[in-house]
C-alpha atoms as a PDB file:
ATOM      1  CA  UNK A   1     404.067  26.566  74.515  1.00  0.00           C
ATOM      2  CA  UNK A   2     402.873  26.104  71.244  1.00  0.00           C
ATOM      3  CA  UNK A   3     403.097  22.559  69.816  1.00  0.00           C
ATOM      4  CA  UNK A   4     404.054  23.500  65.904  1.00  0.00           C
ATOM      5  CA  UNK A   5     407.245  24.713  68.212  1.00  0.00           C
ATOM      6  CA  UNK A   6     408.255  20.858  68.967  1.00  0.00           C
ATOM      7  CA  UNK A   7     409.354  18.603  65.184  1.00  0.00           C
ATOM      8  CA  UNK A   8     410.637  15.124  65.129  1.00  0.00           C
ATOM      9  CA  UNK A   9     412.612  15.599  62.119  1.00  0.00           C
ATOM     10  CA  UNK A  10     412.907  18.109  59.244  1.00  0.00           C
ATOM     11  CA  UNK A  11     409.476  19.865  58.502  1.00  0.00           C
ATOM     12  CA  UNK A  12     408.229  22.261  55.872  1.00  0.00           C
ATOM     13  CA  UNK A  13     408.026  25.479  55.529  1.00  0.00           C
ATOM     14  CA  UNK A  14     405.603  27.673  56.389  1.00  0.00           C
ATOM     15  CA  UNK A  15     403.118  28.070  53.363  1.00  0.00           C
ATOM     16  CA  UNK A  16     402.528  31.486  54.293  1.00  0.00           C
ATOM     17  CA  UNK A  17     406.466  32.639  54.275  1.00  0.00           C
ATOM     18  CA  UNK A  18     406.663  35.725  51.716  1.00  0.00           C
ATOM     19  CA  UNK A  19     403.130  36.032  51.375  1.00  0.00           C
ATOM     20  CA  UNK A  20     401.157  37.032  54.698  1.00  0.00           C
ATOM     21  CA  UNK A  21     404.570  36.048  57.247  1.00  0.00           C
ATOM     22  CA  UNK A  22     408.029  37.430  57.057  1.00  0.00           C
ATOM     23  CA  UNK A  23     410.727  34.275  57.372  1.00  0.00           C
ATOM     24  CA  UNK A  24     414.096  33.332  58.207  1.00  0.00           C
ATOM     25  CA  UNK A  25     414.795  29.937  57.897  1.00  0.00           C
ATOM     26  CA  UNK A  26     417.140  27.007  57.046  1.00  0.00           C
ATOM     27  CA  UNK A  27     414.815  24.918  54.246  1.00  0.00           C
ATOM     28  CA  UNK A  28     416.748  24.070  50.909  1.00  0.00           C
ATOM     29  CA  UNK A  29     416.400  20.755  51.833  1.00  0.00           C
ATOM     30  CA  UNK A  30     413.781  20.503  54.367  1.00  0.00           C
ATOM     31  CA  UNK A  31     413.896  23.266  57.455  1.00  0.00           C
ATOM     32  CA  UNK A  32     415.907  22.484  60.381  1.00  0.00           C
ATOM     33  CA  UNK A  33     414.620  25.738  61.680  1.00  0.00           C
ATOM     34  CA  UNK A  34     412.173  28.797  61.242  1.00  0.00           C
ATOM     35  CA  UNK A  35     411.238  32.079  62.691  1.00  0.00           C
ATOM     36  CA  UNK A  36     408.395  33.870  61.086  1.00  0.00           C
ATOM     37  CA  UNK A  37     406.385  36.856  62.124  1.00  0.00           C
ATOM     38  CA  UNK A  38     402.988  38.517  61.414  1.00  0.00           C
ATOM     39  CA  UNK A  39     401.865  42.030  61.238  1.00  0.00           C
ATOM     40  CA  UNK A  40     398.727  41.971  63.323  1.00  0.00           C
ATOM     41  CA  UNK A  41     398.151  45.690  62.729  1.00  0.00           C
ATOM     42  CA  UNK A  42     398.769  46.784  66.762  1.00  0.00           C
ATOM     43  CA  UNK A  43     401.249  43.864  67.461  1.00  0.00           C
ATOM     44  CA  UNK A  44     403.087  41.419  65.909  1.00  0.00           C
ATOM     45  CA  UNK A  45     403.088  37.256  65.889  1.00  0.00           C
ATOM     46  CA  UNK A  46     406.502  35.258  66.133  1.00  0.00           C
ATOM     47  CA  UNK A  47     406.595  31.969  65.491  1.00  0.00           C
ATOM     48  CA  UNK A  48     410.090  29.782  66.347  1.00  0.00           C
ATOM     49  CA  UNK A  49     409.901  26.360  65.124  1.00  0.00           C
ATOM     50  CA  UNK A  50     413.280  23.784  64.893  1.00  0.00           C
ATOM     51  CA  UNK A  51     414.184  20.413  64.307  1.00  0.00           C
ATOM     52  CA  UNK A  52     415.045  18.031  67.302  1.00  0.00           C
ATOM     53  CA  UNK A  53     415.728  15.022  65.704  1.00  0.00           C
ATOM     54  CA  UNK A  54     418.842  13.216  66.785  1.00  0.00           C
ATOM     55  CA  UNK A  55     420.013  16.250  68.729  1.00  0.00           C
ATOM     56  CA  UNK A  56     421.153  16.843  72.192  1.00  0.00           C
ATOM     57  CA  UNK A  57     421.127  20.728  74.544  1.00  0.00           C
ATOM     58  CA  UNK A  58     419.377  22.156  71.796  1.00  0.00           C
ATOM     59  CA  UNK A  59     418.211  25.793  71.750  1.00  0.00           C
ATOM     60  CA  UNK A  60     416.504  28.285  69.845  1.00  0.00           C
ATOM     61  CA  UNK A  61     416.190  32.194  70.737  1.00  0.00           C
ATOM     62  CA  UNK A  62     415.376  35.341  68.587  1.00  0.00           C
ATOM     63  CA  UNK A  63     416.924  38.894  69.227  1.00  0.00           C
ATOM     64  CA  UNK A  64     415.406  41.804  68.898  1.00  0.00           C
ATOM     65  CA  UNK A  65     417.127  45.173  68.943  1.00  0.00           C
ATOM     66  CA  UNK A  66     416.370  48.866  68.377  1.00  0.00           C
ATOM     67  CA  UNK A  67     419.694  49.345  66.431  1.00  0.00           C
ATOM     68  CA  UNK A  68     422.101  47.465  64.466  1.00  0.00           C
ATOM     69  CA  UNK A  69     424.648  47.235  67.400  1.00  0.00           C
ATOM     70  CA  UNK A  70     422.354  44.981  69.555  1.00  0.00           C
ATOM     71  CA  UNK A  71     422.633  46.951  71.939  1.00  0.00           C
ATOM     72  CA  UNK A  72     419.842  46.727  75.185  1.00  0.00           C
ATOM     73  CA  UNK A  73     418.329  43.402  72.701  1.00  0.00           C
ATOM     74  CA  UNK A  74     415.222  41.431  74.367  1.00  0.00           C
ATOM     75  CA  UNK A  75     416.223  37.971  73.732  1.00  0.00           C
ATOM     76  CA  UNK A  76     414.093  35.037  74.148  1.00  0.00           C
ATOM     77  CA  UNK A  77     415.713  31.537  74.681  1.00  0.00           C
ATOM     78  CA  UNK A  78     413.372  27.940  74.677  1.00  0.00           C
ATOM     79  CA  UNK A  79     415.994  25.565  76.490  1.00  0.00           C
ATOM     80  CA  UNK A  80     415.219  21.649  74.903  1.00  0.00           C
ATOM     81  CA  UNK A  81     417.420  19.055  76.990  1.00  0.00           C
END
């Protein structure tokens, strides 16, 4: 697992968000989460990152889907207890 996945506390956004990385994230006043993703030409990157601080049975997961009725998604879940 990637470390930049684990923050103590509201972090920053990515720099690269809108530029080089597509976003969705929660950061008008400091991110309490993030999901961005690269175009790496034959695959793409995700990144998940969230903010554990103070917070119990926390979990992040991205869907993706083929149509807009998320229908046969892949989901992937990171349990934090």
């Amino acid at each position: 697992m990637n470390n930049s996945f684990f923050q103590n506390g509201k972090f920053s956004q990515d720099t690269q968000c809108g530029k080089t990385k597509g976003c969705y994230s929660n950061c008008a006043k400091g991110c309490t989460f993030e999901v961005a993703w690269e175009d790496k030409g034959t695959a793409v990157t995700f990144t998940m990152r969230s903010d554990l601080q103070s917070q119990s049975n926390v979990w992040t997961a991205i869907g993706l889907s083929q149509d807009t009725k998320m229908v046969n998604i892949f989901l992937f879940k990171v349990d934090l207890v």
